[in-house]
C-alpha atoms as a PDB file:
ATOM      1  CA  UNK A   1     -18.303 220.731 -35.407  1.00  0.00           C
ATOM      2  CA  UNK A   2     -14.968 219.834 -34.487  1.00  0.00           C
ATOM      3  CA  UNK A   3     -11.562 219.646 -36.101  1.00  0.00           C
ATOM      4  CA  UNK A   4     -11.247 215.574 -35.870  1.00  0.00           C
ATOM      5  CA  UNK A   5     -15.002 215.613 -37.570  1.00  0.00           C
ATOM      6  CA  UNK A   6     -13.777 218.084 -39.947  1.00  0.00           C
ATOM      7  CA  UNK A   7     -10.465 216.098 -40.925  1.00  0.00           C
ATOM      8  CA  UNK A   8     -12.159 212.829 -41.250  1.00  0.00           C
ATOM      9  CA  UNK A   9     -13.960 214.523 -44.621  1.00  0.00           C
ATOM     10  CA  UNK A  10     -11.022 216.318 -45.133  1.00  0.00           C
ATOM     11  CA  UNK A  11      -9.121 212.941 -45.436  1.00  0.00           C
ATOM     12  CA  UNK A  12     -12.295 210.617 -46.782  1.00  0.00           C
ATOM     13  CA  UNK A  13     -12.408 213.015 -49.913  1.00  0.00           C
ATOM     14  CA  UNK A  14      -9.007 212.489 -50.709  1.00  0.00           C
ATOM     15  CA  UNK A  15      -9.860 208.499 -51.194  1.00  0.00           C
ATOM     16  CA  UNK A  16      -7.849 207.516 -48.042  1.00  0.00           C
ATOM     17  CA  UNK A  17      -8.870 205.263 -44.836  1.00  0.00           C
ATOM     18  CA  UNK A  18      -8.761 207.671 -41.288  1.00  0.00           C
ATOM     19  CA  UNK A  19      -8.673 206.644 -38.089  1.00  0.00           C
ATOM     20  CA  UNK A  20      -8.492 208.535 -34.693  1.00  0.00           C
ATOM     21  CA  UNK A  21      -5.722 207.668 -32.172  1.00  0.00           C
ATOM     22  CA  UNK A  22      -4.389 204.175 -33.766  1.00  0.00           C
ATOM     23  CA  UNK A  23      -5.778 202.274 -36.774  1.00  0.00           C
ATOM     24  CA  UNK A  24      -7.832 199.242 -36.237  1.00  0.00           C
ATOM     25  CA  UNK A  25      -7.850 196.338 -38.320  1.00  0.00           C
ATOM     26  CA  UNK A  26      -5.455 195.828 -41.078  1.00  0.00           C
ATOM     27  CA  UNK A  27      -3.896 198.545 -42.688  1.00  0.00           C
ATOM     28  CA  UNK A  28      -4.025 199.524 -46.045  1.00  0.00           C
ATOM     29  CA  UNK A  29      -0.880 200.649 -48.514  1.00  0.00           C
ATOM     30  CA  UNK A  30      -1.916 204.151 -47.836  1.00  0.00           C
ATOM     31  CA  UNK A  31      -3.673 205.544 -44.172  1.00  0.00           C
ATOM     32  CA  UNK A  32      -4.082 208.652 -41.936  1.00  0.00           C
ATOM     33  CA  UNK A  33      -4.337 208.945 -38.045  1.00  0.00           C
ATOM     34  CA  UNK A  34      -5.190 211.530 -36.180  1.00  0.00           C
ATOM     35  CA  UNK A  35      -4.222 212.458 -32.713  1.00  0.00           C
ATOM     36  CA  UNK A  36      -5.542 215.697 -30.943  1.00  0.00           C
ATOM     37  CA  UNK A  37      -2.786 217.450 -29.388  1.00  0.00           C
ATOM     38  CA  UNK A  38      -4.717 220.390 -27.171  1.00  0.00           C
ATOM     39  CA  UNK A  39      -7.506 222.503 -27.254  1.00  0.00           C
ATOM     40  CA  UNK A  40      -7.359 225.893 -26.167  1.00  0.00           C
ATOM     41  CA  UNK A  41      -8.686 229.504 -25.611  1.00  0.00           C
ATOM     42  CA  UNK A  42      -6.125 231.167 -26.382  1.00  0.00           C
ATOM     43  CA  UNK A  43      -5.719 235.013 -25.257  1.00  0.00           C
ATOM     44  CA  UNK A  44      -8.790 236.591 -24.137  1.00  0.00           C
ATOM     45  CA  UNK A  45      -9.165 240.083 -21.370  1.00  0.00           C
ATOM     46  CA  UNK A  46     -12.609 239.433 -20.228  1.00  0.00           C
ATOM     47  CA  UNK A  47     -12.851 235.590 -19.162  1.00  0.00           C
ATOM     48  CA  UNK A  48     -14.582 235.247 -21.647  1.00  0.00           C
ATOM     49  CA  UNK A  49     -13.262 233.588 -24.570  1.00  0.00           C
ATOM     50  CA  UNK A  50     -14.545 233.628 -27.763  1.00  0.00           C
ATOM     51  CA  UNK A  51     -12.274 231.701 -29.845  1.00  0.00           C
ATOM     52  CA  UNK A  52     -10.997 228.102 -29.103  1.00  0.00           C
ATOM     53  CA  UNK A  53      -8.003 226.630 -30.859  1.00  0.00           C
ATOM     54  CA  UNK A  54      -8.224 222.357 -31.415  1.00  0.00           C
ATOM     55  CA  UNK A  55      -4.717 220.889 -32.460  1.00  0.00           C
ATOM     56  CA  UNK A  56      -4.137 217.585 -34.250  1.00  0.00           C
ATOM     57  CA  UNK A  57      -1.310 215.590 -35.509  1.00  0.00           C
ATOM     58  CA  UNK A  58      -1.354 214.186 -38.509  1.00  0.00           C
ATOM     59  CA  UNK A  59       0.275 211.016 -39.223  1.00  0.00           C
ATOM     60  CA  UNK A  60       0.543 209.745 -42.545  1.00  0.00           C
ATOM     61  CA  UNK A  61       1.609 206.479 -43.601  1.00  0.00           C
ATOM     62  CA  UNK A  62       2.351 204.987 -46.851  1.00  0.00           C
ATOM     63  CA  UNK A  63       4.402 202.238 -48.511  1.00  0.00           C
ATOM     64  CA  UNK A  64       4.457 204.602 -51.464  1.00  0.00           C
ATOM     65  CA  UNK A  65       5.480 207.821 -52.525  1.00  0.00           C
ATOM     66  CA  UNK A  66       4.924 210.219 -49.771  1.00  0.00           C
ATOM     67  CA  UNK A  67       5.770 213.477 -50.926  1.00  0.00           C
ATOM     68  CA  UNK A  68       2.757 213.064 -53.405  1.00  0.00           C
ATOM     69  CA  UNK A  69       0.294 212.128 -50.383  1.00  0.00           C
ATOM     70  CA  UNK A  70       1.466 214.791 -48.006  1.00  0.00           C
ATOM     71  CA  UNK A  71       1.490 217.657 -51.113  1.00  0.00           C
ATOM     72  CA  UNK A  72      -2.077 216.241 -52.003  1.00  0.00           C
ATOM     73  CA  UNK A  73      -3.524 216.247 -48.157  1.00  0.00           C
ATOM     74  CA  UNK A  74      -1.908 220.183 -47.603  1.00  0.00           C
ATOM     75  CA  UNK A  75      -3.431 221.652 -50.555  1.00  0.00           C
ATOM     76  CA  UNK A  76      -6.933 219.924 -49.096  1.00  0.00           C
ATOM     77  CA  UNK A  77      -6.489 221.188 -45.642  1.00  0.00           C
ATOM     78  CA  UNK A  78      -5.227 224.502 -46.499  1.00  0.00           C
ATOM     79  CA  UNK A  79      -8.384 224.805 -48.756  1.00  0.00           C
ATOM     80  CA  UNK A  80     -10.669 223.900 -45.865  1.00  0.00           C
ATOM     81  CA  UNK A  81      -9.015 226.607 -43.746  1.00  0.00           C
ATOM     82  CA  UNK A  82      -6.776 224.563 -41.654  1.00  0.00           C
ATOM     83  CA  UNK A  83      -3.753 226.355 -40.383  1.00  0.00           C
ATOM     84  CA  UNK A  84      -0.595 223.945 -40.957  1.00  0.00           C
ATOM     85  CA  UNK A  85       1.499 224.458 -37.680  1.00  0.00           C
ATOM     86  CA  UNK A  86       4.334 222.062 -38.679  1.00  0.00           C
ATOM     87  CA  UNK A  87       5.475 219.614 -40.957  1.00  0.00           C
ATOM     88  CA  UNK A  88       8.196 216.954 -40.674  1.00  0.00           C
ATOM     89  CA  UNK A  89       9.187 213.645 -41.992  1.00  0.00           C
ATOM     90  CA  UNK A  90       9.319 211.490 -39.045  1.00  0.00           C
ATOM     91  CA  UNK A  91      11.553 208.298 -40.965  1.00  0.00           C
ATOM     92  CA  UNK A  92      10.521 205.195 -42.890  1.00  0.00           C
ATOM     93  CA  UNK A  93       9.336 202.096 -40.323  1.00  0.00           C
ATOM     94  CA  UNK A  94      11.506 199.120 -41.290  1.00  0.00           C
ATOM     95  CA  UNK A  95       9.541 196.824 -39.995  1.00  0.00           C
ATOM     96  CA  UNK A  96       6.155 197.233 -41.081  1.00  0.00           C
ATOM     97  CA  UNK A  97       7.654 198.656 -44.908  1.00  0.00           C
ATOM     98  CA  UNK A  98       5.538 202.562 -44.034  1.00  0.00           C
ATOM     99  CA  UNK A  99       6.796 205.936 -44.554  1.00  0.00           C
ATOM    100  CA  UNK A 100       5.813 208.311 -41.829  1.00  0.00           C
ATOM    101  CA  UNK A 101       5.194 212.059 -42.375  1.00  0.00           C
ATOM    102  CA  UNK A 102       3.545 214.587 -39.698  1.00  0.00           C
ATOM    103  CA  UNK A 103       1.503 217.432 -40.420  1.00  0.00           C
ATOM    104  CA  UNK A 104       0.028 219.634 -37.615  1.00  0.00           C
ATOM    105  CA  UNK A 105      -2.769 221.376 -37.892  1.00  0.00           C
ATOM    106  CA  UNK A 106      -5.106 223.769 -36.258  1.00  0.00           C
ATOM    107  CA  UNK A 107      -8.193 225.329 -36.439  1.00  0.00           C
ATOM    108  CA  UNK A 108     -10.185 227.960 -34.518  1.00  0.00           C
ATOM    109  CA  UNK A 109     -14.308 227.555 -33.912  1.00  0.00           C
ATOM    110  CA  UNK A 110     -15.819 230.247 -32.408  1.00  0.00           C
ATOM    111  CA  UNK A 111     -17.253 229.144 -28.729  1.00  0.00           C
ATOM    112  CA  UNK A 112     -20.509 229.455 -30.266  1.00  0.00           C
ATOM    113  CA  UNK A 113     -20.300 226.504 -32.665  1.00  0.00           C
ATOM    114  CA  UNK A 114     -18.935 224.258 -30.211  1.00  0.00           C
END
């Protein structure tokens, strides 16, 4: 499994549209993209890793109130055993009405499950 497979449920069970890179289509009040930022091995002796680290960005936008959303989404991911890297609102988008919040987040997979 990976983490963008992983945050799609993540986001789907909190009753909000998801899509990966940019959304398609029209947007609704209230929508999540994701963007991977890196995956990595982290620190390892033996050439060998055994843990790999995927990074995403977050993005949520809403015409609403988006401290609710964003408090709503963190308690989710943190429950799924995400590790929240960062957090940061990122300004409201005159032109098309959205707020837009960022949350990083990570998770490590053992090699094994990838």
């Amino acid at each position: 499994m990976s983490i963008l497979s992983e945050l799609k449920m993540v986001v789907k069970n909190c009753g909000l549209s998801v899509e990966t890179g940019v959304f398609s289509g029209v947007p609704p009040d209230e929508y999540i993209v994701l963007t991977p930022l890196t995956d990595d091995y982290g620190l390892h002796a033996d050439n060998a890793p055994e843990i790999e680290v995927q990074n995403v960005r977050i993005s949520v936008l809403t015409k609403g109130n988006y401290i609710e959303l964003k408090n709503r989404l963190c308690k989710r991911l943190l429950a799924a055993d995400f590790t929240i890297t960062d957090k940061r609102y990122n300004g409201h988008e005159n032109d098309t009405g959205y707020h837009h919040y960022v949350i990083d987040a990570a998770k490590y997979y053992e090699t094994e499950e990838l």
